[in-house]
Protein backbone atom coordinates (compact mmCIF):
# COMPACT_ATOMS: atom_id res chain seq x y z
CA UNK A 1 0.00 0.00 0.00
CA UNK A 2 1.25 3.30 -0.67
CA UNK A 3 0.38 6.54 1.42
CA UNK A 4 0.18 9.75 -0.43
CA UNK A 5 0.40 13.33 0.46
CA UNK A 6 -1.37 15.18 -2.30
CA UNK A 7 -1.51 19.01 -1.45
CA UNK A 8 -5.01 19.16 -0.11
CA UNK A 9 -6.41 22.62 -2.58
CA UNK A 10 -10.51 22.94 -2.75
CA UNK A 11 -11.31 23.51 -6.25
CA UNK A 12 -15.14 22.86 -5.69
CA UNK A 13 -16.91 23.87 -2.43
CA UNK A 14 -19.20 20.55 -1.85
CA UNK A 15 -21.49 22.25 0.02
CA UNK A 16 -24.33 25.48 -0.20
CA UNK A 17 -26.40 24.42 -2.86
CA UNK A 18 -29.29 23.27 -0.56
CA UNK A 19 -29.68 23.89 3.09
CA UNK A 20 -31.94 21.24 4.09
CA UNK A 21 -29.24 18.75 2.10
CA UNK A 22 -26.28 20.14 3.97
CA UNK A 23 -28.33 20.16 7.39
CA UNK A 24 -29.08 16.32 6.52
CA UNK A 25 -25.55 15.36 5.87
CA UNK A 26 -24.01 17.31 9.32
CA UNK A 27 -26.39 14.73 10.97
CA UNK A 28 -25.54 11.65 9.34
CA UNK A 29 -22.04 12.73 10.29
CA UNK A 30 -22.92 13.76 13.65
CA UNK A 31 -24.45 10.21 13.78
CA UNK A 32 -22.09 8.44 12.85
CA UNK A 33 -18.98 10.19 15.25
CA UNK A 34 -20.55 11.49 18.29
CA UNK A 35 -21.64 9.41 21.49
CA UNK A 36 -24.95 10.65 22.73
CA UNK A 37 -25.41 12.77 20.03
CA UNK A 38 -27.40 15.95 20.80
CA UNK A 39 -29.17 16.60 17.66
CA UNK A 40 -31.68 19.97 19.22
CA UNK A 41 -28.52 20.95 19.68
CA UNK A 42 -26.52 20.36 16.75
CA UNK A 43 -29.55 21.53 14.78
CA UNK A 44 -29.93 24.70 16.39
CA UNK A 45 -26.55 25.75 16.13
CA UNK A 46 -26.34 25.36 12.41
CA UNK A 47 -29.31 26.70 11.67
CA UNK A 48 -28.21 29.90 14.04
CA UNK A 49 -25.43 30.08 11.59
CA UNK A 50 -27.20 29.94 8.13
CA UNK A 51 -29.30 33.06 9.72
CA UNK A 52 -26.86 35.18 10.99
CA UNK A 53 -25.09 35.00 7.51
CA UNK A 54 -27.89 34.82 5.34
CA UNK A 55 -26.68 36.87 2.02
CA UNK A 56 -23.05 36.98 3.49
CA UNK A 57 -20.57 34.79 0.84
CA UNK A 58 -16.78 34.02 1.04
CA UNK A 59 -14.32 35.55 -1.09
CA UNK A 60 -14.37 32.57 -2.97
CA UNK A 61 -18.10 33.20 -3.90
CA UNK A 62 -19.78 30.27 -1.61
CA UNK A 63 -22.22 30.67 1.26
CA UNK A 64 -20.75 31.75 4.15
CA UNK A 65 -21.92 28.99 6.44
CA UNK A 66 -20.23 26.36 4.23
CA UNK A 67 -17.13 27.48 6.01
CA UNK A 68 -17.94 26.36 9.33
CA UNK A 69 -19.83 23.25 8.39
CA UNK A 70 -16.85 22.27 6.58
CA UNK A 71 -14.85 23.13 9.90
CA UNK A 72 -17.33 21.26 11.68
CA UNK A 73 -17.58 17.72 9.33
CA UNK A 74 -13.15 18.27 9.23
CA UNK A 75 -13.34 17.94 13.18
CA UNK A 76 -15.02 14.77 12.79
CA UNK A 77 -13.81 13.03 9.85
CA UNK A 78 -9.67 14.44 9.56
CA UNK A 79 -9.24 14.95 13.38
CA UNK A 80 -11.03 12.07 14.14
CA UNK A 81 -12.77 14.10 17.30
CA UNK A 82 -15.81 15.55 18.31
CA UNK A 83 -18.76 16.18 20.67
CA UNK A 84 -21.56 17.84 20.67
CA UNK A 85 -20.09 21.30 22.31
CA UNK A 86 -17.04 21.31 19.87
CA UNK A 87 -19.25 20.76 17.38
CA UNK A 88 -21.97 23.82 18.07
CA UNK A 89 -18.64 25.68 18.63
CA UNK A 90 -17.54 24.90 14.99
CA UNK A 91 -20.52 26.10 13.65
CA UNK A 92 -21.00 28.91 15.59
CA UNK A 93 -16.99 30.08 16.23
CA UNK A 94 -17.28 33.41 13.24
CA UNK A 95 -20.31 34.57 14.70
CA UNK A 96 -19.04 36.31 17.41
CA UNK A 97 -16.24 38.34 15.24
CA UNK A 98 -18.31 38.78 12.65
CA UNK A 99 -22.05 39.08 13.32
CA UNK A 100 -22.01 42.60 15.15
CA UNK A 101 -25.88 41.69 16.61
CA UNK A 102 -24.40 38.67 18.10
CA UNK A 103 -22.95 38.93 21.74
CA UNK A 104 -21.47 36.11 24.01
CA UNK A 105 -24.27 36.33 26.46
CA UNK A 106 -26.58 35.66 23.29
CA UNK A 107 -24.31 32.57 22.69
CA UNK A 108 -24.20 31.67 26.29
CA UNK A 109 -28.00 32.10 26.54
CA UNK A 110 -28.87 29.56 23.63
CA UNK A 111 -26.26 27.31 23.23
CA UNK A 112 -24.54 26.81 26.82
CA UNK A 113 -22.00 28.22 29.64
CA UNK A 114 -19.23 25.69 27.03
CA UNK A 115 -20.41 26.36 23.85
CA UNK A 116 -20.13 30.49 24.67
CA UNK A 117 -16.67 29.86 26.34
CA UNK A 118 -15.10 28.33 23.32
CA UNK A 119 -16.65 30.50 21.04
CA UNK A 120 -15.07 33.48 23.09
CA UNK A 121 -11.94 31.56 23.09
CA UNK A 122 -11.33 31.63 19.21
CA UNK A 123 -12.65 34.76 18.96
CA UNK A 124 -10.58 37.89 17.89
CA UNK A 125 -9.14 40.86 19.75
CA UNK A 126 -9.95 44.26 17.99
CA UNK A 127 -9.62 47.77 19.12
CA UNK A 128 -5.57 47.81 20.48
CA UNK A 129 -3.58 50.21 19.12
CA UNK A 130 -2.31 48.95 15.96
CA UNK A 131 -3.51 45.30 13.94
CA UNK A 132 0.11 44.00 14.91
CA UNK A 133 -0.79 44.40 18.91
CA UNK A 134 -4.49 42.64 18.01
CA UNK A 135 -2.85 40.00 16.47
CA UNK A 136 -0.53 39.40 19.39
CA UNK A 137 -3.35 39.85 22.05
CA UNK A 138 -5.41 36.68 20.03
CA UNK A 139 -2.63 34.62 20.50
CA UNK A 140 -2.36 35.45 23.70
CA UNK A 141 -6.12 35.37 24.22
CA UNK A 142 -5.98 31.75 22.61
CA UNK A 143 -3.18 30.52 24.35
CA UNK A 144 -5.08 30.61 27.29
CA UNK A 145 -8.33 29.11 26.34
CA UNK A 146 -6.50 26.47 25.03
CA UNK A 147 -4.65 25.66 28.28
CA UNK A 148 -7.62 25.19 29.30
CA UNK A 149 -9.59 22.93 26.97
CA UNK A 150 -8.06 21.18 24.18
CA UNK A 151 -10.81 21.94 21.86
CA UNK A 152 -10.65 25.44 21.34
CA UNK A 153 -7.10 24.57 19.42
CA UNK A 154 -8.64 21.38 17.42
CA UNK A 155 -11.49 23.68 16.15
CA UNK A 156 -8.42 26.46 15.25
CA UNK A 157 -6.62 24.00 13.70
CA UNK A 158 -9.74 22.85 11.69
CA UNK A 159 -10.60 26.16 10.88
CA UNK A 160 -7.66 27.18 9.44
CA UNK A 161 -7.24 24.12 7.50
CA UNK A 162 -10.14 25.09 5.81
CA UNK A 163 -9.17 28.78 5.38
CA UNK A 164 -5.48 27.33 3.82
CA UNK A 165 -7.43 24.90 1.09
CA UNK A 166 -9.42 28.20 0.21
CA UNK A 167 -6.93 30.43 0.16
CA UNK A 168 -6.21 31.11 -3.72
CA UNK A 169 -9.19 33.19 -3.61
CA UNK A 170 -7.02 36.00 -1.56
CA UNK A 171 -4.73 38.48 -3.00
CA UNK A 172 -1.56 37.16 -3.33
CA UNK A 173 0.06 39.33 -0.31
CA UNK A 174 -2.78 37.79 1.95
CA UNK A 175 -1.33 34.41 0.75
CA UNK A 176 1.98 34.68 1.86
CA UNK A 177 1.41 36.52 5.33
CA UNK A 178 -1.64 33.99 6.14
CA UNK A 179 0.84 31.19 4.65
CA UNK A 180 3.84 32.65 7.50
CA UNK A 181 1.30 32.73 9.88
CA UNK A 182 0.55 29.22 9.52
CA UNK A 183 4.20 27.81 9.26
CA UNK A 184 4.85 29.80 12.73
CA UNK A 185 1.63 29.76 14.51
CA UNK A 186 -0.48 26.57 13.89
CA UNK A 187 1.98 24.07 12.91
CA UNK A 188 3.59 23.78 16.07
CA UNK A 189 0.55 23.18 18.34
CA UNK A 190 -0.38 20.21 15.14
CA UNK A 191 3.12 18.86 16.04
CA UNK A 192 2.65 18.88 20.14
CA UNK A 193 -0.45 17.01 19.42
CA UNK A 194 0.58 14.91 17.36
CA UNK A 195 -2.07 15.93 14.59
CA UNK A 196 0.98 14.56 11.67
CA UNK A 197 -1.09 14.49 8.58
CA UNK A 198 -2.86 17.92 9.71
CA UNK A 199 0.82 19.28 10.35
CA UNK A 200 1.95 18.24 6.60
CA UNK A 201 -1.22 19.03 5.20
CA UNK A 202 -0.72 23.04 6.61
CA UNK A 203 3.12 23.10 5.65
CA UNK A 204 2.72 22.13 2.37
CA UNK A 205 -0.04 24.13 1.75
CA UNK A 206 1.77 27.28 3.22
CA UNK A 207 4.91 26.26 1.07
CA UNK A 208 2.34 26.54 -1.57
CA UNK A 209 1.37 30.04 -1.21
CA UNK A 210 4.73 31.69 0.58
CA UNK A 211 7.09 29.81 -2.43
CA UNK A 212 5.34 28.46 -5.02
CA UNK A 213 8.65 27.93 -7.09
CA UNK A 214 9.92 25.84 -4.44
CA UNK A 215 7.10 23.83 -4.23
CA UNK A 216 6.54 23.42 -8.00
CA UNK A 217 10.37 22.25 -8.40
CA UNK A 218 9.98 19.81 -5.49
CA UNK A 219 6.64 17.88 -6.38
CA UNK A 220 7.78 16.75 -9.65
CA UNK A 221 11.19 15.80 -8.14
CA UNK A 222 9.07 13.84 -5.26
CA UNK A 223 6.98 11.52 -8.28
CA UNK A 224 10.32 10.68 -10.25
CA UNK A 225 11.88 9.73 -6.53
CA UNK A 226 8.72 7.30 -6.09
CA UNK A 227 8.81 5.31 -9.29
CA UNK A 228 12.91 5.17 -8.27
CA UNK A 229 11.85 3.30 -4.98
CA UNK A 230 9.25 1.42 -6.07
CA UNK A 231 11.70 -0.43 -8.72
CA UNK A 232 14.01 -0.67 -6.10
CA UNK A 233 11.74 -1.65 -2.96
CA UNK A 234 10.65 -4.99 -4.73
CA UNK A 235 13.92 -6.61 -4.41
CA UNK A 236 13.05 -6.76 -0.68
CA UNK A 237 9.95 -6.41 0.03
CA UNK A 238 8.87 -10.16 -0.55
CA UNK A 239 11.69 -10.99 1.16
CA UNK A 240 10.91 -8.74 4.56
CA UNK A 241 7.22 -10.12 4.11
CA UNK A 242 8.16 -13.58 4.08
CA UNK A 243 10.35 -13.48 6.83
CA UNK A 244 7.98 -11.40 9.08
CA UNK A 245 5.39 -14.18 8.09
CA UNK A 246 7.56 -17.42 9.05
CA UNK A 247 7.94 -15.97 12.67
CA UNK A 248 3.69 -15.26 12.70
CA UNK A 249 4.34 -11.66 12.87
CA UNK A 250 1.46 -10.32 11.02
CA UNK A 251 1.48 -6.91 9.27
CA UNK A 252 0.65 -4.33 6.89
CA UNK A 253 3.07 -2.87 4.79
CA UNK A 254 3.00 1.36 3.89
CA UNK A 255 5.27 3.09 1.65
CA UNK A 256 5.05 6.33 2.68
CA UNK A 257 6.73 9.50 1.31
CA UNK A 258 8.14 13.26 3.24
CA UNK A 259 6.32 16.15 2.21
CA UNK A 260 7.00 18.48 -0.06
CA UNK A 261 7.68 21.11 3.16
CA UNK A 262 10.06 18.28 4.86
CA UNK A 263 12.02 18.05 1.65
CA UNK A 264 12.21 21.53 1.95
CA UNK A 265 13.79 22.51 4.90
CA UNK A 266 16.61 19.33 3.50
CA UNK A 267 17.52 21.66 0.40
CA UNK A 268 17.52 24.65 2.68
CA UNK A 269 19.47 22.95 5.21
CA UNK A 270 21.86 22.62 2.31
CA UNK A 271 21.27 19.12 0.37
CA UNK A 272 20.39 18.53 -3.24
CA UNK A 273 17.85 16.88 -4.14
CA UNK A 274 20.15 14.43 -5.46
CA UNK A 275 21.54 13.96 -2.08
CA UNK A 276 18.61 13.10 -0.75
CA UNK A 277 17.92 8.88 -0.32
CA UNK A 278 15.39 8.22 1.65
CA UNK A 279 12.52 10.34 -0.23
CA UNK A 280 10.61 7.37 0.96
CA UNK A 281 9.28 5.50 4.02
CA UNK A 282 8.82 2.10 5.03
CA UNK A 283 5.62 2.12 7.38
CA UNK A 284 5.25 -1.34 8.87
CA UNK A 285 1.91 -1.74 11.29
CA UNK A 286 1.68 -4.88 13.11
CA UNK A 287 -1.59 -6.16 14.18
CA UNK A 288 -0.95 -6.84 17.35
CA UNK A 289 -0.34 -3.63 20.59
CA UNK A 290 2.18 -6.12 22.13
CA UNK A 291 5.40 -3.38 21.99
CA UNK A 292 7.57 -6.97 22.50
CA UNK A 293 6.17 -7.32 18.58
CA UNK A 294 8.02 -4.13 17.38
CA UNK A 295 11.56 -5.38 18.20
CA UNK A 296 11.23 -8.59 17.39
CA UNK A 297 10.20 -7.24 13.71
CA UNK A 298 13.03 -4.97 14.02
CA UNK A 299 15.50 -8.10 14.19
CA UNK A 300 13.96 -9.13 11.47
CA UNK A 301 14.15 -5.93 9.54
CA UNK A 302 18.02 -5.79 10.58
CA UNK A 303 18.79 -9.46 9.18
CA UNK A 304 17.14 -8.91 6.27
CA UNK A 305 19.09 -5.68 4.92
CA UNK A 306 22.25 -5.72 7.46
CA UNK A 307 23.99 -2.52 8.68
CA UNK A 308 21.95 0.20 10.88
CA UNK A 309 22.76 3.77 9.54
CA UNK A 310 20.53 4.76 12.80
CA UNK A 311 17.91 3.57 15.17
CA UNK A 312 15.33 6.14 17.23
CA UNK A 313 13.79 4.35 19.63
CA UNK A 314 10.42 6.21 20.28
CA UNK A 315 8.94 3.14 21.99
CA UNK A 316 11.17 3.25 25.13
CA UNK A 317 11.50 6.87 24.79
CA UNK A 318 8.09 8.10 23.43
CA UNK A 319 7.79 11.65 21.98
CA UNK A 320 6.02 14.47 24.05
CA UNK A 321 2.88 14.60 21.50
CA UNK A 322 2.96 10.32 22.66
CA UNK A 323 3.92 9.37 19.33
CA UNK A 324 5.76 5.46 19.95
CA UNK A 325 7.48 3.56 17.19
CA UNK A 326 10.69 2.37 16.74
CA UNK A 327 12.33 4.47 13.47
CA UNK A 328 15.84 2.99 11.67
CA UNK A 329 17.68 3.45 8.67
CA UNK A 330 19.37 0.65 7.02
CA UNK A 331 21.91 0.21 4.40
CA UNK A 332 19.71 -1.38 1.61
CA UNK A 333 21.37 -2.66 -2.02
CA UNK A 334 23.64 -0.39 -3.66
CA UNK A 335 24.28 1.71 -0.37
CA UNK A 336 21.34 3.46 -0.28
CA UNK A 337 19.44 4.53 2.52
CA UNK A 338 15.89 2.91 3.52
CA UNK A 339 14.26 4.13 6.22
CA UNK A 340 11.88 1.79 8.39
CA UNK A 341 9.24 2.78 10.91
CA UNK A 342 7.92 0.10 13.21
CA UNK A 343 4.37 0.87 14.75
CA UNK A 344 1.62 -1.50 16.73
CA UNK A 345 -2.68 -0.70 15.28
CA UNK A 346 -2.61 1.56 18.76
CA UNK A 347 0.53 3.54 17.90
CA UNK A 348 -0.10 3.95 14.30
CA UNK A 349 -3.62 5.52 15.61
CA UNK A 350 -1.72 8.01 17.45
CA UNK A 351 0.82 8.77 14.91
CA UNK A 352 -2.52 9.79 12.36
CA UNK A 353 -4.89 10.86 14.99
CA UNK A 354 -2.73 12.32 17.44
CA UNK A 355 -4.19 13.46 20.41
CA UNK A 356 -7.46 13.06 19.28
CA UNK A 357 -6.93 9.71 19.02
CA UNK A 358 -6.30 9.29 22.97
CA UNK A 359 -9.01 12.06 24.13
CA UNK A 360 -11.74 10.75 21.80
CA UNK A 361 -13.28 8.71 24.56
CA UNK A 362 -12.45 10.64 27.64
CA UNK A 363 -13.83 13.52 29.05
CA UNK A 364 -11.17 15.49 30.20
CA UNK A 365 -10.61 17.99 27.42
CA UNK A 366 -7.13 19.69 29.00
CA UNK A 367 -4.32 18.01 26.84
CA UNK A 368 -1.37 20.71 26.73
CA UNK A 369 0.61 19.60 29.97
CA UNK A 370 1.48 23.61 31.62
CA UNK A 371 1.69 23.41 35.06
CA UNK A 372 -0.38 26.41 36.54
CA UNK A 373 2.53 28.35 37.55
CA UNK A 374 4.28 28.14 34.13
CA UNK A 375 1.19 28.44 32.04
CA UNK A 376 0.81 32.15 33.86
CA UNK A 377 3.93 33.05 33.46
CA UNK A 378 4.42 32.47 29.92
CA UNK A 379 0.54 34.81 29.68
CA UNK A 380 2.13 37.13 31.56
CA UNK A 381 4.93 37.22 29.80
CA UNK A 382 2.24 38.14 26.08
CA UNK A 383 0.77 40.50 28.09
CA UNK A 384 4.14 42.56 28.74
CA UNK A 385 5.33 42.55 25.71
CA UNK A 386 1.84 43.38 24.05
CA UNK A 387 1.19 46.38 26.90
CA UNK A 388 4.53 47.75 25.88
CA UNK A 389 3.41 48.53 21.91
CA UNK A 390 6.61 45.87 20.79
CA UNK A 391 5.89 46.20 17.35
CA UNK A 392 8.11 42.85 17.28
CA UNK A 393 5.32 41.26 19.48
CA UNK A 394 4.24 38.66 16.75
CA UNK A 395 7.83 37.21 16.41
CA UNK A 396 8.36 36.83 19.72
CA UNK A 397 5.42 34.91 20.76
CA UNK A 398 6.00 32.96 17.79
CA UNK A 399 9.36 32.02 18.74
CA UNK A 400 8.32 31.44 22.33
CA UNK A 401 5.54 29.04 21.14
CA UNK A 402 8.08 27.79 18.95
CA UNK A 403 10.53 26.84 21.39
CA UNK A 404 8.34 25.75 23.95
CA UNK A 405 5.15 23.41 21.54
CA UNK A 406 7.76 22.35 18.52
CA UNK A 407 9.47 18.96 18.09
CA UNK A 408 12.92 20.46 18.32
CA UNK A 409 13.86 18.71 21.37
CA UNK A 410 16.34 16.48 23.03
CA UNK A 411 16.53 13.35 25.56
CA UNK A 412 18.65 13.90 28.50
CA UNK A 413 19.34 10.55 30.37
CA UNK A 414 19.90 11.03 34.16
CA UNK A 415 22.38 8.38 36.39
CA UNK A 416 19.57 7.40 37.79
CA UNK A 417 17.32 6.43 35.41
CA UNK A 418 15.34 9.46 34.76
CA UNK A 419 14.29 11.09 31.24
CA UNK A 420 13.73 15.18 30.74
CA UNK A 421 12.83 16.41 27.61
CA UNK A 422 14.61 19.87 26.62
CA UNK A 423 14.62 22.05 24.06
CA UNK A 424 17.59 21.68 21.28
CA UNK A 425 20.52 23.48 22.38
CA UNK A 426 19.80 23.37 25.93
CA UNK A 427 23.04 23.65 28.68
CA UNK A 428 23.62 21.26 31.60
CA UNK A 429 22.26 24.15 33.80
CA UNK A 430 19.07 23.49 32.11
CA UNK A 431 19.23 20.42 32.64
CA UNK A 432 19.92 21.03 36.73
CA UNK A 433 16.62 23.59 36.54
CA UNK A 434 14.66 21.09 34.96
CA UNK A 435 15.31 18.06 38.03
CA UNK A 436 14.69 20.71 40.68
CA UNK A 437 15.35 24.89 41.41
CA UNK A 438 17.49 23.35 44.17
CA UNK A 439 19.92 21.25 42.06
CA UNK A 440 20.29 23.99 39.37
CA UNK A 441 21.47 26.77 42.37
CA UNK A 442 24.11 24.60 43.24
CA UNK A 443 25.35 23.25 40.40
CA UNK A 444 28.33 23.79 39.84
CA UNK A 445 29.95 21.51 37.12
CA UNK A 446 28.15 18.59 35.02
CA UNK A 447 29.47 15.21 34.18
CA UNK A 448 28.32 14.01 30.43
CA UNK A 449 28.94 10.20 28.66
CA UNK A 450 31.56 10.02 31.22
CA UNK A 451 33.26 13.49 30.91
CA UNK A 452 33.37 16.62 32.92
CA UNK A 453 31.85 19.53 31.45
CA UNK A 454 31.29 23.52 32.20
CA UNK A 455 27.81 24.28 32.60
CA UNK A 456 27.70 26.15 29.48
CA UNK A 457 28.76 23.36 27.37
């Protein structure tokens, strides 16, 4: 089986012909994904929305409602979540900004104390004293609603997933600073919840509209790569199958390839594309959640082609969005480089569901783990910089969200057993900080894979 990344454009809204028809099908998905599914509710909301934006279309010429039904049916169907509050929120989350009769107590009134909370929460700020300064207050203002419950950022996510695969109809300057918004702002929360096929599908999209040269010289590159692979993945691939198969291991096999924004950041990191091997995965899901299963294909894996380039071992180690798998590159014929990733049915859920995929069934919506304490200070923190007119206030929050949400991280492995998780880059006195405030005041020298080290090392 082979897993393709296509880049994800809407060419033909499939909604807004017919009301009733569009109301019918948001129940037949409600139906289908939601426990106890509240259909007064569900009903109401949408039809609140067709109302308030009767005669109102998108710049793309559709009904305005189509947009958050679409964000709506996306929450279900790509993010794999949804309840009935998230899903009045979806429907309901531009009628705050944009309806001027609409207030939250209206909101709050109709649809709920939740429903009007999350609403609020993805609403925008307007009225500081310059757009730059609103646009820093939202993310602040989001920040902390989603702190608080994971599905004010699902339903952002959604909605601007939506907004990306619509975006040709914009002037092309609205592209490219909607596109930089993305890249910066919503792609790293996708990563920390380990939404991976929502991540891709919003880089390579914003590619798309910030450097469409790039992107146009990359996807052809990407399709010659894959018939490359293909010719040369069948001299093995019997071979791995067979051999998983004598020792009852049973399996799916995935060839899957990077995205066009992964491939990316290679070149820019340097590479040609002609440099680059391993355009192409080897995704093998075992249908079994025993994690003793996942090495025991990996010494199979190893026999089969030999020499280990590398070997990330996710499964001992798991990432911080709970992504487990064990990930290895082998020497395959001719010296090139094959890269295999090992998943059980549960972790490949996770690793295309994300967090959505663990929360779906539990009620406890709070997913980001901020302690109290921290998650003030870094609001705090927005509010200075915002109170103090830093026209650099974008940048900064989106490094600090960068730094603190993205996957650029380390392992740090403790005498004593212990695992902390720190940012790339990070100095044994971070390290000290991150065990305890006492240990990091009197630290005064660090010991690392046997050697002594200054604490700036």
């Amino acid at each position: 089986m082979i897993r393709l990344y296509e880049l994800e454009l809407e060419t033909t809204c499939p909604y807004g012909k017919d009301v009733d028809e569009d109301r019918k099908i948001l129940i037949k998905e409600c139906q289908n994904n939601i426990k106890n599914f509240d259909k007064n509710l569900i009903v109401r909301a949408f039809d609140s929305c067709v109302n308030d934006f009767k005669g109102i279309t998108r710049h793309s010429g559709d009904p305005y409602y189509t947009h958050p039904l679409k964000v709506a049916i996306s929450l279900l169907n790509e993010f794999g979540y949804g309840d009935n509050i998230s899903i009045a929120a979806c429907l309901l989350h531009d009628t705050l900004e944009d309806i001027e009769s609409v207030k939250i107590a209206h909101i709050q009134d109709l649809f709920g104390d939740d429903v009007a909370r999350i609403v609020d929460g993805l609403t925008k700020i307007k009225g500081s004293q310059t757009r730059t300064l609103d646009k820093a207050s939202t993310y602040r203002k989001l920040f902390q609603a989603l702190v608080t419950d994971i599905r004010v950022i699902l339903i952002k996510l959604a909605d601007r997933l939506d907004n990306m695969r619509t975006l040709y109809s914009l002037p092309e300057n609205k592209q490219k600073i909607i596109g930089h918004e993305t890249l910066n702002f919503y792609t790293p929360f996708a990563q920390r919840l380990g939404l991976i096929k929502i991540k891709r599908a919003l880089e390579d999209l914003s590619l798309y509209f910030t450097d469409r040269q790039a992107y146009e010289e990359i996807k052809p590159a990407l399709e010659t790569k894959r018939f490359e692979f293909l010719e040369y993945i069948r001299n093995f691939y019997d071979n791995i199958t067979n051999k998983l198969n004598e020792r009852d291991i049973y399996h799916v096999i995935t060839i899957e390839h990077k995205h066009v924004y992964e491939i990316y950041k290679m070149l820019e990191s340097g590479k040609s594309l002609n440099e680059i091997d391993n355009f192409y995965s080897m995704v093998i899901t075992l249908n079994s959640n025993d994690y003793a299963e996942c090495y025991k294909t990996y010494g199979v894996i190893a026999n089969v082609f030999g020499p280990v380039s590398s070997l990330d071992d996710y499964i001992a180690r798991p990432k911080i969005n709970f992504y487990r798998a064990l990930h290895s590159t082998h020497f395959g014929p001719g010296r090139k480089l094959v890269e295999v990733i090992i998943r059980t049915e549960e972790m490949d859920k996770i690793a295309e569901g994300g967090i959505a995929a663990l929360f779906k069934i539990k009620e406890d919506h709070r997913a980001l783990k901020f302690d109290e304490q921290g998650s003030d200070e870094w609001m705090h923190w927005m509010e200075d910089i915002i109170s103090e007119g830093d026209e650099d206030a974008i940048q900064k929050i989106w490094g600090s969200i960068r730094m603190n949400l993205y996957e650029d991280q380390i392992s740090v492995h403790t005498t004593d057993g212990q695992t902390f998780q720190l940012p790339r880059g990070s100095c044994p006195i971070d390290l000290a900080f991150a065990i305890s405030e006492d240990s990091g005041i009197h630290c005064i020298s660090a010991k690392i894979n046997g050697e002594i080290k200054n604490l700036s090392y």
